[in-house]
Protein backbone atom coordinates (compact mmCIF):
# COMPACT_ATOMS: atom_id res chain seq x y z
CA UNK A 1 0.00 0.00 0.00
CA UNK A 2 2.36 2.54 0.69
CA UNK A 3 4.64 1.70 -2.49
CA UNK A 4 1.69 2.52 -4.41
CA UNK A 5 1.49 5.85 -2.41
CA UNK A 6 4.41 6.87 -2.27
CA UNK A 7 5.28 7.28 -6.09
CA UNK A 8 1.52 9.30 -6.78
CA UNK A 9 3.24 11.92 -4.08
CA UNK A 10 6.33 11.93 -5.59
CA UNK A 11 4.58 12.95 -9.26
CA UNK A 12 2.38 15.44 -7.36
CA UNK A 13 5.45 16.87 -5.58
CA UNK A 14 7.44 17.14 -8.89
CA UNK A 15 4.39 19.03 -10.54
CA UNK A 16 4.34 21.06 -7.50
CA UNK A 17 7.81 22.31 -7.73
CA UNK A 18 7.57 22.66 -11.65
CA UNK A 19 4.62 24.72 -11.54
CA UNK A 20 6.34 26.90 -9.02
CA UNK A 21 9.42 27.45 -10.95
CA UNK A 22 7.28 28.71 -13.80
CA UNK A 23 5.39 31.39 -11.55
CA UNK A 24 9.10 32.27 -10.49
CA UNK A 25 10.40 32.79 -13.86
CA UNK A 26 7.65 34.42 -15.23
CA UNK A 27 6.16 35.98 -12.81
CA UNK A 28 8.17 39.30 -12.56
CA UNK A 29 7.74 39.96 -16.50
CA UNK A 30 4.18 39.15 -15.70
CA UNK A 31 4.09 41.49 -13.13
CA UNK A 32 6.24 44.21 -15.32
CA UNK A 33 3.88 43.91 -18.46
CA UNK A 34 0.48 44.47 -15.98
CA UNK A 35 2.37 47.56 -14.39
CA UNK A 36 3.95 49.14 -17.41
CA UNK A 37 1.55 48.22 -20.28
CA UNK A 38 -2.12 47.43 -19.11
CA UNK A 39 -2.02 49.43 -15.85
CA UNK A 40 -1.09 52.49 -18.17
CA UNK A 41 -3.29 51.26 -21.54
CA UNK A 42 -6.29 50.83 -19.25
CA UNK A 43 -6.33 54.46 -17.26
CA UNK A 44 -5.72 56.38 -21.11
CA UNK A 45 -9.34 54.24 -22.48
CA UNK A 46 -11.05 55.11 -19.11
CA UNK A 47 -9.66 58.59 -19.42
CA UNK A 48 -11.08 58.75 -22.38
CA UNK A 49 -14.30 58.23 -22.04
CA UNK A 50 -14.30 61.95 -19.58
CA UNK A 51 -14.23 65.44 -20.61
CA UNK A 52 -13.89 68.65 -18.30
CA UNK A 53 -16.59 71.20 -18.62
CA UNK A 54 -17.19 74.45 -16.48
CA UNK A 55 -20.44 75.17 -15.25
CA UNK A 56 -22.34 78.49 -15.06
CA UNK A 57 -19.41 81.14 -14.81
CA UNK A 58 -16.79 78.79 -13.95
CA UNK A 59 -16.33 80.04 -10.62
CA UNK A 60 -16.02 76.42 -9.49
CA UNK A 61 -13.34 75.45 -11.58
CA UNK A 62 -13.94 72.51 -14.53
CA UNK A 63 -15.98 69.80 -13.65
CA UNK A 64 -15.27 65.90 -15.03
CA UNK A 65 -18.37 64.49 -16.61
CA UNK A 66 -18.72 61.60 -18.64
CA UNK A 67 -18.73 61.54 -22.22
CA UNK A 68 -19.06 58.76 -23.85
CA UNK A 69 -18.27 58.48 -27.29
CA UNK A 70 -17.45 62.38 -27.91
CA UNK A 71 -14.18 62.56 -27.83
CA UNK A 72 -13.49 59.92 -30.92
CA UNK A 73 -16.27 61.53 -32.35
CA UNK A 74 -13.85 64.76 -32.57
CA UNK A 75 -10.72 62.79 -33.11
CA UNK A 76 -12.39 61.15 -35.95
CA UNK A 77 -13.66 64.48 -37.06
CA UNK A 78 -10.47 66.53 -36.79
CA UNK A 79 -8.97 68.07 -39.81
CA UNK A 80 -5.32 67.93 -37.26
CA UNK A 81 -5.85 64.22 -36.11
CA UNK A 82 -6.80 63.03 -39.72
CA UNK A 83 -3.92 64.73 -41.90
CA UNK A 84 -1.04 63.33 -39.12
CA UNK A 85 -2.70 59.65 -39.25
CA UNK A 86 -2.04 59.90 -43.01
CA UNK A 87 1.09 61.63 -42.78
CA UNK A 88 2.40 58.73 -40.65
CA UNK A 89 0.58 56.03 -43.03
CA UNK A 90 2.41 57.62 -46.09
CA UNK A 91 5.87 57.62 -43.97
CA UNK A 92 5.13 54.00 -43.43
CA UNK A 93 4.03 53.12 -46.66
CA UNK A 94 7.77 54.59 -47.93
CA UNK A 95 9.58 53.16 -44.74
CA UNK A 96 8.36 50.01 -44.16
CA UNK A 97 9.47 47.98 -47.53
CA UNK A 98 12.18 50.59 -47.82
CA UNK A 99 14.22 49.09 -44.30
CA UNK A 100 13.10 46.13 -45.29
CA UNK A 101 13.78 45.70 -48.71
CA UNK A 102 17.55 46.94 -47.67
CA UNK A 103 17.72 45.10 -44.53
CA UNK A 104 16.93 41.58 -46.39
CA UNK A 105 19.49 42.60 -49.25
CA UNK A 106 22.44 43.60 -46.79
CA UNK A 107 21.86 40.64 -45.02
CA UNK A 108 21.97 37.85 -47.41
CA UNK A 109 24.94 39.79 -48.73
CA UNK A 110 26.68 39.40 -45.29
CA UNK A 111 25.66 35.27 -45.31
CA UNK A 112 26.83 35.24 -49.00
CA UNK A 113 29.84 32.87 -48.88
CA UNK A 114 32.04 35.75 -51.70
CA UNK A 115 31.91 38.17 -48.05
CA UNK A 116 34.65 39.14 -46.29
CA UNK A 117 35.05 40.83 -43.83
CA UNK A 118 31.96 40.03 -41.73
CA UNK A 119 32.12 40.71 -38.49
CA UNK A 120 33.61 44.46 -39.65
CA UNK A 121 30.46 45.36 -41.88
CA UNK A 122 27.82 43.50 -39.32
CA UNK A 123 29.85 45.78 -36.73
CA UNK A 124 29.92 49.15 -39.20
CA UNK A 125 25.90 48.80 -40.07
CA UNK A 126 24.49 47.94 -36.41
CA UNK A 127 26.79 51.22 -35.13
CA UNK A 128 24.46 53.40 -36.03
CA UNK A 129 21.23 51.58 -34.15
CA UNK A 130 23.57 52.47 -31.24
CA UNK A 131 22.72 56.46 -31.68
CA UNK A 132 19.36 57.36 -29.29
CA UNK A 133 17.12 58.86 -31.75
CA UNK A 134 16.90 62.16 -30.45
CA UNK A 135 21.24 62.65 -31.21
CA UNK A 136 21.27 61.13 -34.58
CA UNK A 137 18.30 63.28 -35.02
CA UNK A 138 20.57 66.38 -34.09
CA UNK A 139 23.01 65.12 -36.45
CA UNK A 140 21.13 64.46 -38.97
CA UNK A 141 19.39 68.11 -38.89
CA UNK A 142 23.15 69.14 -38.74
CA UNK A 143 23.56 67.47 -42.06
CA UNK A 144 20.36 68.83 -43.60
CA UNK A 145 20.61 72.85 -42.38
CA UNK A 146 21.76 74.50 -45.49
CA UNK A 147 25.15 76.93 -44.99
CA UNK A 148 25.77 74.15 -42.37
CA UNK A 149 25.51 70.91 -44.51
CA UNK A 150 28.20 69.57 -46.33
CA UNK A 151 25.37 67.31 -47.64
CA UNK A 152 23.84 70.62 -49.08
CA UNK A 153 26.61 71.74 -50.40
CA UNK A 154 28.02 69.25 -52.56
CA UNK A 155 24.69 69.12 -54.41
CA UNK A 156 24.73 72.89 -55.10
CA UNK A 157 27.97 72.71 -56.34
CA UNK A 158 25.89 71.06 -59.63
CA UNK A 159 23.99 73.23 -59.66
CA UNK A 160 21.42 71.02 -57.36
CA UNK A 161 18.88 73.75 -54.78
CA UNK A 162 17.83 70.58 -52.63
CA UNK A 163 15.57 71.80 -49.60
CA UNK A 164 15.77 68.90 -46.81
CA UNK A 165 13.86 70.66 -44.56
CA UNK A 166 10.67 71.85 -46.06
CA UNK A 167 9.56 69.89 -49.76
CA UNK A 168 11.46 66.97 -48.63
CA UNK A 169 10.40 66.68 -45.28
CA UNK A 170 8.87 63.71 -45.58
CA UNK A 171 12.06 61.99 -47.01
CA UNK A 172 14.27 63.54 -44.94
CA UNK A 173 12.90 61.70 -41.88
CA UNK A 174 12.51 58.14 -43.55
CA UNK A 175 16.42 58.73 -44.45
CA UNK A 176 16.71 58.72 -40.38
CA UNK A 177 14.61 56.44 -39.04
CA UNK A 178 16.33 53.84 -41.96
CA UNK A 179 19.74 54.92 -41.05
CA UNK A 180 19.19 54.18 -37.52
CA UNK A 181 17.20 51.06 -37.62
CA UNK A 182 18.65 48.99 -41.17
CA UNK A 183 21.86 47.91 -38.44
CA UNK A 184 19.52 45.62 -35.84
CA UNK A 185 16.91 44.25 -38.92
CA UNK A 186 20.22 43.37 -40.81
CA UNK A 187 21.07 41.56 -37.47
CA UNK A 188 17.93 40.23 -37.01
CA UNK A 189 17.98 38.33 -40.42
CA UNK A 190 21.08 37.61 -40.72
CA UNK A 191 20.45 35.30 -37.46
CA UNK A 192 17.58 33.89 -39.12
CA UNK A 193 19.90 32.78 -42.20
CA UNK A 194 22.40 31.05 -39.86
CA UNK A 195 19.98 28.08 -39.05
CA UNK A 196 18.92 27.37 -42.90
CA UNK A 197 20.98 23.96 -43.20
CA UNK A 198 24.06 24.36 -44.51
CA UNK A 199 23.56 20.91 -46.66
CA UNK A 200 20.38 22.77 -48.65
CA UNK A 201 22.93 25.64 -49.54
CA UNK A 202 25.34 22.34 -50.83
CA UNK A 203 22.91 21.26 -52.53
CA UNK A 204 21.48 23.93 -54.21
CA UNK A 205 25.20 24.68 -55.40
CA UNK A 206 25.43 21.04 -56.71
CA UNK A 207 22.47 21.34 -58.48
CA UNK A 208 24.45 24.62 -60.21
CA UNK A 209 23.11 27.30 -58.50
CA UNK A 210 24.56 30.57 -58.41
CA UNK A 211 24.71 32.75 -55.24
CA UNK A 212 22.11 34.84 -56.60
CA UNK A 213 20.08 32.31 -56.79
CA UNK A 214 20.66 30.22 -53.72
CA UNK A 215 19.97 33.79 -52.11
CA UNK A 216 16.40 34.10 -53.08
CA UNK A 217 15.41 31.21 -54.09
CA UNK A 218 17.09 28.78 -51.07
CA UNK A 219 17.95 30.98 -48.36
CA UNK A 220 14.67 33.89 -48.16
CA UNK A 221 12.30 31.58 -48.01
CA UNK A 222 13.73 29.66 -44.98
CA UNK A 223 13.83 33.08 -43.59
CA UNK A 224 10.21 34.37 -44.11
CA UNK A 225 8.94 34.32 -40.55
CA UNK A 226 12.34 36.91 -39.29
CA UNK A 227 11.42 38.60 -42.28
CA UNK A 228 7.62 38.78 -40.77
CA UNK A 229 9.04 40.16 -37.60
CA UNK A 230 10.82 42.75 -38.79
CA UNK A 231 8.14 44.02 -40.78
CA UNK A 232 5.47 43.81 -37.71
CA UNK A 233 8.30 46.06 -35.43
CA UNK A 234 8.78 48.49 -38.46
CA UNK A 235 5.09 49.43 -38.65
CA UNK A 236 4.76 49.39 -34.94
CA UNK A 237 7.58 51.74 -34.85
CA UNK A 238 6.43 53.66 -37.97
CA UNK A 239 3.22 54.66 -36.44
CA UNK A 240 4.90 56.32 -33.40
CA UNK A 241 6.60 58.77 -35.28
CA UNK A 242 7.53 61.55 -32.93
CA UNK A 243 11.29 62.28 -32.38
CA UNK A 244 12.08 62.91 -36.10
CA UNK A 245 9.75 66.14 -36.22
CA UNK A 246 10.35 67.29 -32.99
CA UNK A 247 13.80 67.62 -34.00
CA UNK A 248 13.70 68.95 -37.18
CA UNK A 249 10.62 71.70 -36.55
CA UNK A 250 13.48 73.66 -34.57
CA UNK A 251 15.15 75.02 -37.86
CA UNK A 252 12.82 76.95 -38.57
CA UNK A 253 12.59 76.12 -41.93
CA UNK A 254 10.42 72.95 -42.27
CA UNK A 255 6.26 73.10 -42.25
CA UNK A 256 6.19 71.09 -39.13
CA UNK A 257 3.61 72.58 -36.95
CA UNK A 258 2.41 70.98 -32.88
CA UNK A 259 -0.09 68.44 -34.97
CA UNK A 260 1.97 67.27 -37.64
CA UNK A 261 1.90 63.40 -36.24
CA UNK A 262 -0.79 61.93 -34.05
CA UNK A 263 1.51 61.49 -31.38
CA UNK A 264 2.84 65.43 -31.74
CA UNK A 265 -1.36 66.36 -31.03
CA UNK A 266 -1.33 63.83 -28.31
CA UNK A 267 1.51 65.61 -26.66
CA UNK A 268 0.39 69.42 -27.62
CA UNK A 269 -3.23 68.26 -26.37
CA UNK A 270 -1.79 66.79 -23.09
CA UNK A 271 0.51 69.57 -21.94
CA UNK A 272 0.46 72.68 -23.99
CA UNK A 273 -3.67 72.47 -23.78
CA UNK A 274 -3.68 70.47 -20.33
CA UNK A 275 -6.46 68.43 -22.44
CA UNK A 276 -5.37 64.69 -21.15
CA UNK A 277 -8.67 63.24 -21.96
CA UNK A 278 -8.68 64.17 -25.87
CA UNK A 279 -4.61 63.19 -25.94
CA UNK A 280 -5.40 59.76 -24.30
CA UNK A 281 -8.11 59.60 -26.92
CA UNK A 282 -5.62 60.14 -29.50
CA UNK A 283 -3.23 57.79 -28.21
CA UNK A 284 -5.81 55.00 -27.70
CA UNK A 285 -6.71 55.41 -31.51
CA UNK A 286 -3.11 55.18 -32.60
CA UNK A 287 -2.98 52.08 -30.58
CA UNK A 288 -6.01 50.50 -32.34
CA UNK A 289 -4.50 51.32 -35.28
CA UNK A 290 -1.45 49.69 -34.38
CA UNK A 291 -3.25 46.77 -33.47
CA UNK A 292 -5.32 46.18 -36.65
CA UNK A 293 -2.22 46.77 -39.03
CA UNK A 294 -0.85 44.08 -36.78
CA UNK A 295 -3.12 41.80 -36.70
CA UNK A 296 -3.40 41.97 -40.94
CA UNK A 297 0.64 40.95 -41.13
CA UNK A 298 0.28 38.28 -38.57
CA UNK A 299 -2.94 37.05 -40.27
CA UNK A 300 -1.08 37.48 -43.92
CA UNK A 301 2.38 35.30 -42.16
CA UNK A 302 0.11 32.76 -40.90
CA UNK A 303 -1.58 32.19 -44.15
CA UNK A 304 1.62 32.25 -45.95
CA UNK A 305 3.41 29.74 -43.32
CA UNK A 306 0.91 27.21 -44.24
CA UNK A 307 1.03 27.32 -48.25
């Protein structure tokens, strides 16, 4: 009887102690993503459901009041809101296949077996994913300031007028955000390339294929789900466009106004107009949007993992 016992307990205490070294392991990142993510996502959707509204005179100071649906109603309805959301769509819509397209190229360049020099150029293109946004930002305003710019300068010596900071605007900040993000993409894929079996790349070069050919025809499809990744981060990221224009309104120069991106409005809205409830409305939308574009790439790499 108790040999029969005694191994049930032992099972029970092994599940026991496996089940508590789970809760140990993730239960801080559990506890991180509730405080810093839903704690924080939560209060902006119930803050923006209010509105503050004086009352006769407005001797007693704004009152909260619930509002239901009206402040989307305005987001929706605002001229400011609805030119930044497709500002930001057409920067992504450049950006997006633009890192990637680059990021994919440099990288099976780097796996490419007629490289050399490897660890150098992986080294020289992830340097500049190093830079916080807000300094290569600085630089990079440097760079497009005209009487400053040596950029500027050598195209005027042919005779070039080009005007980074007001026709090109738009361009000017996909050339940053690309020139700080192409070094950790490039990284990211070119990880993704190390596990495709070396004896498929053998093979393929048996067979008489040519680099080119292994690369795209052998290599990127092994690589498609990194490739997915990527892309989902890159729109994520693309949508909260704010450092870029922040940094590059102060010349002076460029048509970059408080409003320019959503999350410029949600800021101006939030503490130049102490209006948190319509900024938290603004930042909930960008975050549906956020989630909907993701959802559509995840839903478009599923479908395509199981062709």
């Amino acid at each position: 009887m108790a040999s029969s016992i005694t191994p049930s307990r032992s099972r029970s205490r092994i599940r026991r102690q496996r089940r508590n070294g789970v809760l140990l392991l993730l239960g801080p990142f559990f506890l991180l993503f509730v405080l810093t993510y839903l704690v924080p996502l939560c209060y902006a959707v119930g803050l923006s459901f209010f509105r503050e509204q004086f009352s006769g005179i407005g001797w007693d100071g704004p009152q909260l009041v619930f509002a239901w649906f009206d402040n989307y109603t305005r987001a929706l309805t605002d001229s400011a809101f609805l030119s930044g959301v497709g500002r930001v769509l057409l920067y992504g819509l450049i950006y997006v296949p633009l890192l990637i397209v680059l990021a994919i190229a440099l990288a099976l360049l780097l796996d490419s077996a007629l490289t050399y020099g490897r660890r150098f150029f992986q080294t020289l293109l992830f340097l500049p994913h190093i830079v916080p946004g807000l300094i290569a930002s600085l630089i990079w305003l440097y760079l497009y300031t005209p009487g400053l710019s040596p950029i500027v300068d050598f195209f005027s010596w042919f005779g070039w007028n080009v005007d980074f900071l007001d026709d090109g605007i738009l361009f000017s900040m996909v050339n940053i955000a690309v020139w700080g993000a192409l070094g950790f993409n490039i990284v990211l894929i070119f990880v993704g390339l190390q596990a495709v079996p070396k004896s498929t790349v053998d093979a393929a070069r048996i067979d008489g294929a040519g680099e080119l050919r292994i690369a795209f025809s052998v290599k990127l499809p092994q690589v498609l789900p990194t490739v997915f990744v990527a892309t989902l981060f890159t729109i994520i990221g693309s949508l909260q466009l704010y450092t870029e224009p922040m940094i590059l309104r102060t010349s002076g120069e460029s048509p970059i106004d408080n409003a320019w991106t959503p999350n410029m409005l949600a800021y101006t809205s939030a503490f130049n107009s102490n209006d948190y409830h319509y900024a938290a409305t603004v930042s909930v939308l960008i975050a549906l949007l956020a989630g909907v574009l993701s959802f559509l790439v995840t839903r478009f790499a599923n479908r395509r993992a199981m062709r």
